[in-house]
N, C-alpha and C. Protein backbone atom coordinates (compact mmCIF):
# COMPACT_ATOMS: atom_id res chain seq x y z
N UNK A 1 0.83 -1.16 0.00
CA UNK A 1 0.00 0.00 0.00
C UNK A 1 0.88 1.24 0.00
N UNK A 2 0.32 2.33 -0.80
CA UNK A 2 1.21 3.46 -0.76
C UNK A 2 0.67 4.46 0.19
N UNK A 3 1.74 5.05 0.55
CA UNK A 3 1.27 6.05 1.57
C UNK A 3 -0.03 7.09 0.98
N UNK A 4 0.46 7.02 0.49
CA UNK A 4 -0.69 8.35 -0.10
C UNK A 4 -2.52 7.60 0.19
N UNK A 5 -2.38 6.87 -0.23
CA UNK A 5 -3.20 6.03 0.18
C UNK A 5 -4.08 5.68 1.36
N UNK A 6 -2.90 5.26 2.57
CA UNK A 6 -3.09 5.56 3.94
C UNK A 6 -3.41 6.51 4.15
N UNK A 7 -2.90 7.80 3.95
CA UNK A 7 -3.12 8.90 4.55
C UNK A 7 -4.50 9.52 4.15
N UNK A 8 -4.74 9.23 3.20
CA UNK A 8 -6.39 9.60 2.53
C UNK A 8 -7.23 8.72 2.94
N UNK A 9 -7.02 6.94 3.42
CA UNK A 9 -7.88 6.13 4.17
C UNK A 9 -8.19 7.04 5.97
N UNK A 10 -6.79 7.45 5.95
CA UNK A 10 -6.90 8.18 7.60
C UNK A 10 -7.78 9.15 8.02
N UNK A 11 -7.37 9.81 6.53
CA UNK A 11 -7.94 11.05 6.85
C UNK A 11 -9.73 11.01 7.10
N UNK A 12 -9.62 9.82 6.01
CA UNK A 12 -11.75 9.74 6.11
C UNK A 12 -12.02 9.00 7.01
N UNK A 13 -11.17 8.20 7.68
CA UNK A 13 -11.85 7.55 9.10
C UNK A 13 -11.49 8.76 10.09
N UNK A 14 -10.55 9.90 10.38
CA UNK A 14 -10.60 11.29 11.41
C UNK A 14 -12.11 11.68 10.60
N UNK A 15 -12.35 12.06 9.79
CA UNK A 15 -13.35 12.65 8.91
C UNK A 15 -14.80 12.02 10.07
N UNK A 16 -14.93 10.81 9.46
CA UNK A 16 -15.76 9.98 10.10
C UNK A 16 -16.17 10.32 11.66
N UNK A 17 -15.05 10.31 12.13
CA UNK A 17 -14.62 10.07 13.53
C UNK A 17 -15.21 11.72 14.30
N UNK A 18 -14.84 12.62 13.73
CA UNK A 18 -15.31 13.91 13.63
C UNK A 18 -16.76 14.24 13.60
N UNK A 19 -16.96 13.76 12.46
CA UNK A 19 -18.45 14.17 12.11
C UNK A 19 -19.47 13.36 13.22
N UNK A 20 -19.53 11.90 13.66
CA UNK A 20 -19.98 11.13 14.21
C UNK A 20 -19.89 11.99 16.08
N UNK A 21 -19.10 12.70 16.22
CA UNK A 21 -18.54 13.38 17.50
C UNK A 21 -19.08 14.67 17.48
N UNK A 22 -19.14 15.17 16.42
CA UNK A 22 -20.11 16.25 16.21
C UNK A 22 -21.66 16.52 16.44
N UNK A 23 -21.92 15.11 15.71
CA UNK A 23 -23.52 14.57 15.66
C UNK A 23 -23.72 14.60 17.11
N UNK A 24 -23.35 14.01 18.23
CA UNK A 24 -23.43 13.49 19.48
C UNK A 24 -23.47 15.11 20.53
N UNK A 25 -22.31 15.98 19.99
CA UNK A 25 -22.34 17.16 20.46
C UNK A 25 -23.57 18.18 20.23
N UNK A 26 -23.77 17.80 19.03
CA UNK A 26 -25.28 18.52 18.85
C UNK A 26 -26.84 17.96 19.74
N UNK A 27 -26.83 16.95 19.53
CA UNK A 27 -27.87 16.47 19.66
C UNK A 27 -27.66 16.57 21.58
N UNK A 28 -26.57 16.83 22.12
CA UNK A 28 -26.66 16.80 23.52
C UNK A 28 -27.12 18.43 23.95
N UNK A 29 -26.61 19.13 23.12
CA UNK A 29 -26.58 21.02 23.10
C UNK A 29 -28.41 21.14 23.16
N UNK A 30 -28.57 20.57 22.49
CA UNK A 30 -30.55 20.71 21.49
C UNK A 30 -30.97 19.99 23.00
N UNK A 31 -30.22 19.13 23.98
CA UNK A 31 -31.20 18.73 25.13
C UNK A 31 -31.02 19.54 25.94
N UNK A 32 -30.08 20.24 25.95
CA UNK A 32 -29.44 21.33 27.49
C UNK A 32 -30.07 22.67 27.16
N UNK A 33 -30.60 22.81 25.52
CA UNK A 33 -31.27 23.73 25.15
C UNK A 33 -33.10 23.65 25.96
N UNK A 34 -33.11 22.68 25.27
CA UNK A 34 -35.00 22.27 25.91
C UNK A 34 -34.74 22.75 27.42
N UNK A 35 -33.53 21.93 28.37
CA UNK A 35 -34.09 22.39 29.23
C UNK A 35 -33.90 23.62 29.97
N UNK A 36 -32.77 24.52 29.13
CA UNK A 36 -33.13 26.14 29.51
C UNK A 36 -34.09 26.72 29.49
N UNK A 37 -34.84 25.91 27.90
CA UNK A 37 -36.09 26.50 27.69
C UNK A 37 -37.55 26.36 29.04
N UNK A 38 -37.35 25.02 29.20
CA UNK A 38 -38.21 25.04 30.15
C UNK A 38 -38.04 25.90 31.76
N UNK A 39 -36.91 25.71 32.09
CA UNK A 39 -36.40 26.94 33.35
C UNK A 39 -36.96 28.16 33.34
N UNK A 40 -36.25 29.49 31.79
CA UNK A 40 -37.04 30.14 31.70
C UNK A 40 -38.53 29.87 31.64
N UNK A 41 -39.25 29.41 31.03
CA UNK A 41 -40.59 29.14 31.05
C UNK A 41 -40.98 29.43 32.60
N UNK A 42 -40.41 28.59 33.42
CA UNK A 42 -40.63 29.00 34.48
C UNK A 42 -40.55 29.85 35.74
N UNK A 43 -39.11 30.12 35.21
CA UNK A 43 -38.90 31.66 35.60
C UNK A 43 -39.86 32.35 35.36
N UNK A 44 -40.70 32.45 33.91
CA UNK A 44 -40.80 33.98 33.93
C UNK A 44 -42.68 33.90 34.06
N UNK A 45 -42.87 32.53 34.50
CA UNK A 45 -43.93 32.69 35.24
C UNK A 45 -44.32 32.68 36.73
N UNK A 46 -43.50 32.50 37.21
CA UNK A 46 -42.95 33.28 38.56
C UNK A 46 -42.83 34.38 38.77
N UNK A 47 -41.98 35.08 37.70
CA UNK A 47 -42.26 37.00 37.43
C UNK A 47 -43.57 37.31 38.02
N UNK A 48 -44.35 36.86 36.69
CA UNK A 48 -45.41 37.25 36.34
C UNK A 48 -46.44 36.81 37.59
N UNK A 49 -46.60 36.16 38.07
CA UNK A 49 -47.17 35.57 39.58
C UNK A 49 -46.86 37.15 40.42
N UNK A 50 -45.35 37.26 40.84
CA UNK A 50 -45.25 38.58 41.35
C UNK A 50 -44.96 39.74 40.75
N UNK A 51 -45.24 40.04 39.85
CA UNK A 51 -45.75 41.28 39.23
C UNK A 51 -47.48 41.96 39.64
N UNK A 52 -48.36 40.68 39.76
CA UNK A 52 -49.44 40.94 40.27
C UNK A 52 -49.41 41.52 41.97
N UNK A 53 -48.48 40.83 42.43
CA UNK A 53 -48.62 41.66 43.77
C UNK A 53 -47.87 42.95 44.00
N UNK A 54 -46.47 43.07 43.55
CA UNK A 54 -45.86 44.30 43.20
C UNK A 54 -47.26 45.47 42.62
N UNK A 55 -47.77 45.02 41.94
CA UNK A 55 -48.92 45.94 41.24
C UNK A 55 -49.44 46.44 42.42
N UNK A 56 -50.24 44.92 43.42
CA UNK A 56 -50.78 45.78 44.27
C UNK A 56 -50.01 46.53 45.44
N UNK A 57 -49.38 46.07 45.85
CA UNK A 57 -48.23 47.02 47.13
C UNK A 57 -48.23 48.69 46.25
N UNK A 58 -47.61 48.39 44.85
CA UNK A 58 -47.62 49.63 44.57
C UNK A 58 -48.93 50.55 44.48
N UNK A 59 -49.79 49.92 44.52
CA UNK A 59 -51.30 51.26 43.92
C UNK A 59 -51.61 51.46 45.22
N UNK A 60 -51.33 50.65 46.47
CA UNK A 60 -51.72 50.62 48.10
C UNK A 60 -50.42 51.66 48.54
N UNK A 61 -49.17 52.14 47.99
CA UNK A 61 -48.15 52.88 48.40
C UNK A 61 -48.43 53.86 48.06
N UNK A 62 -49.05 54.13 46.74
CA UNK A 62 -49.98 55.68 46.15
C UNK A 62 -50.77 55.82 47.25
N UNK A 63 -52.22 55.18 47.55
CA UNK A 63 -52.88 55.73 48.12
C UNK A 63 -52.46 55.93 49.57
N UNK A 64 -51.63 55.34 50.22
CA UNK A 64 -51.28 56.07 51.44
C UNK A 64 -50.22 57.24 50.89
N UNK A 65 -49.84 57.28 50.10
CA UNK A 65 -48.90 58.54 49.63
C UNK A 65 -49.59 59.69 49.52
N UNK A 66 -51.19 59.45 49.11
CA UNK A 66 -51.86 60.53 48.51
C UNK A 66 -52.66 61.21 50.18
N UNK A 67 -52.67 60.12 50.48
CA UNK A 67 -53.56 59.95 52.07
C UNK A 67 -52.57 61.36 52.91
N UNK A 68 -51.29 60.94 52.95
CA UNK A 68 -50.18 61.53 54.14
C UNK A 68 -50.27 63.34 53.19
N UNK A 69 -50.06 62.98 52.08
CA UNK A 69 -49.66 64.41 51.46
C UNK A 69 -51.27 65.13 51.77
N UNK A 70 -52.74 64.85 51.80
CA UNK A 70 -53.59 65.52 51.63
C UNK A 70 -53.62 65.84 53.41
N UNK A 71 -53.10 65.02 54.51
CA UNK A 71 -52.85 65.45 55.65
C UNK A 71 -52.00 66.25 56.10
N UNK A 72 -50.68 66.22 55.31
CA UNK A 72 -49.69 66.89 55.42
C UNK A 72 -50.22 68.52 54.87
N UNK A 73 -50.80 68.67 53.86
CA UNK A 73 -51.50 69.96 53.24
C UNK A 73 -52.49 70.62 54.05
N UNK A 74 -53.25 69.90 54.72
CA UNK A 74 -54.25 70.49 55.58
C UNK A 74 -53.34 70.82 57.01
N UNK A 75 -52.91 69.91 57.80
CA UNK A 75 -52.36 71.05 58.35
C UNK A 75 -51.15 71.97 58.23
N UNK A 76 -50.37 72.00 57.38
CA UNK A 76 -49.70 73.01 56.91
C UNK A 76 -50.69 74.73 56.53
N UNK A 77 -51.52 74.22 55.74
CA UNK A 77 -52.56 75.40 55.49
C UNK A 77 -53.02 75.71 57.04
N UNK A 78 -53.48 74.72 57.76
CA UNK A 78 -54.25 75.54 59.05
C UNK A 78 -52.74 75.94 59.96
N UNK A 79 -52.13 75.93 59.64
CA UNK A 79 -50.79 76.65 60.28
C UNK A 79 -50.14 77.63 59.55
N UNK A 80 -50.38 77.96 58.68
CA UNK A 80 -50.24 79.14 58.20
C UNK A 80 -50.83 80.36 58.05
N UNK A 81 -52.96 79.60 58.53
CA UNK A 81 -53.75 80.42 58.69
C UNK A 81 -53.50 81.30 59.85
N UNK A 82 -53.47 80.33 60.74
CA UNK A 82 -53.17 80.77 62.31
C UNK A 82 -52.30 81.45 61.90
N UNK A 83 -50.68 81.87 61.44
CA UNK A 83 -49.96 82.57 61.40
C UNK A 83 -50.67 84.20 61.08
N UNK A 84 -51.49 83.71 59.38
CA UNK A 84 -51.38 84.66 59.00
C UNK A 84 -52.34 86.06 59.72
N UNK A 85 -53.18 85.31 60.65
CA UNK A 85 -54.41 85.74 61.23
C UNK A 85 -53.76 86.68 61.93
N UNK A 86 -52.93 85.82 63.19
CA UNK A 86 -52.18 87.03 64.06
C UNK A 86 -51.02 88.21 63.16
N UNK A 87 -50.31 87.73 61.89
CA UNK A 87 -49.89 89.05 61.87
C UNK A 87 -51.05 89.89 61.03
N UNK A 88 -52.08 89.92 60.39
CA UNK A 88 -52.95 90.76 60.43
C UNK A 88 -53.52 91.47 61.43
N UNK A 89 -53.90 90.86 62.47
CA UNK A 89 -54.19 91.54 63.79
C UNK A 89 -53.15 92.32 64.29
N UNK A 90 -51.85 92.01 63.72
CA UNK A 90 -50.66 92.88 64.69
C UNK A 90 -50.64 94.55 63.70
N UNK A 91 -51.36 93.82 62.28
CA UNK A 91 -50.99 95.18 61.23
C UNK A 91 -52.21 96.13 61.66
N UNK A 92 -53.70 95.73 61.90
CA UNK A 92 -54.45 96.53 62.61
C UNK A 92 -53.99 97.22 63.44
């Protein structure tokens, strides 16, 4: 047998040997893929589970926000009345 020969029998059994190692690498990637896929899946319905309560904490943080500021305004105004009352009486 001539070398040349060998070396072109070699080369298509590495060839072989390659491709067959390849096949195996893929087809393992495409399973580790599915199951990212499914993780996220579930991740991001977990989000979404608490996104509904985030929603509510937040619209319940407005209304006590709106609650303190419309208390905070009233008596600020009735303390300024009172102020302004006596220095009118002092300008009489």
């Amino acid at each position: 047998m001539e070398i040349g020969t060998f070396l072109s029998i070699l080369l298509y059994i590495a060839g072989i040997v390659l491709l067959v190692i390849l096949i195996i690498v893929g087809i393992k990637l495409i399973n580790i893929l599915d199951k990212v896929d499914r993780v996220m899946d579930d991740v991001d319905e977990k989000v979404h589970s608490f996104d509904h309560a985030i929603t509510t904490f937040s619209k319940a943080a407005d209304g006590l926000a709106s609650i303190s500021n419309s208390l905070v305004f009233g008596v600020t105004s009735t303390i300024s009345k009172i102020f302004h009352k006596k220095t009118k009486e002092e300008e009489d």
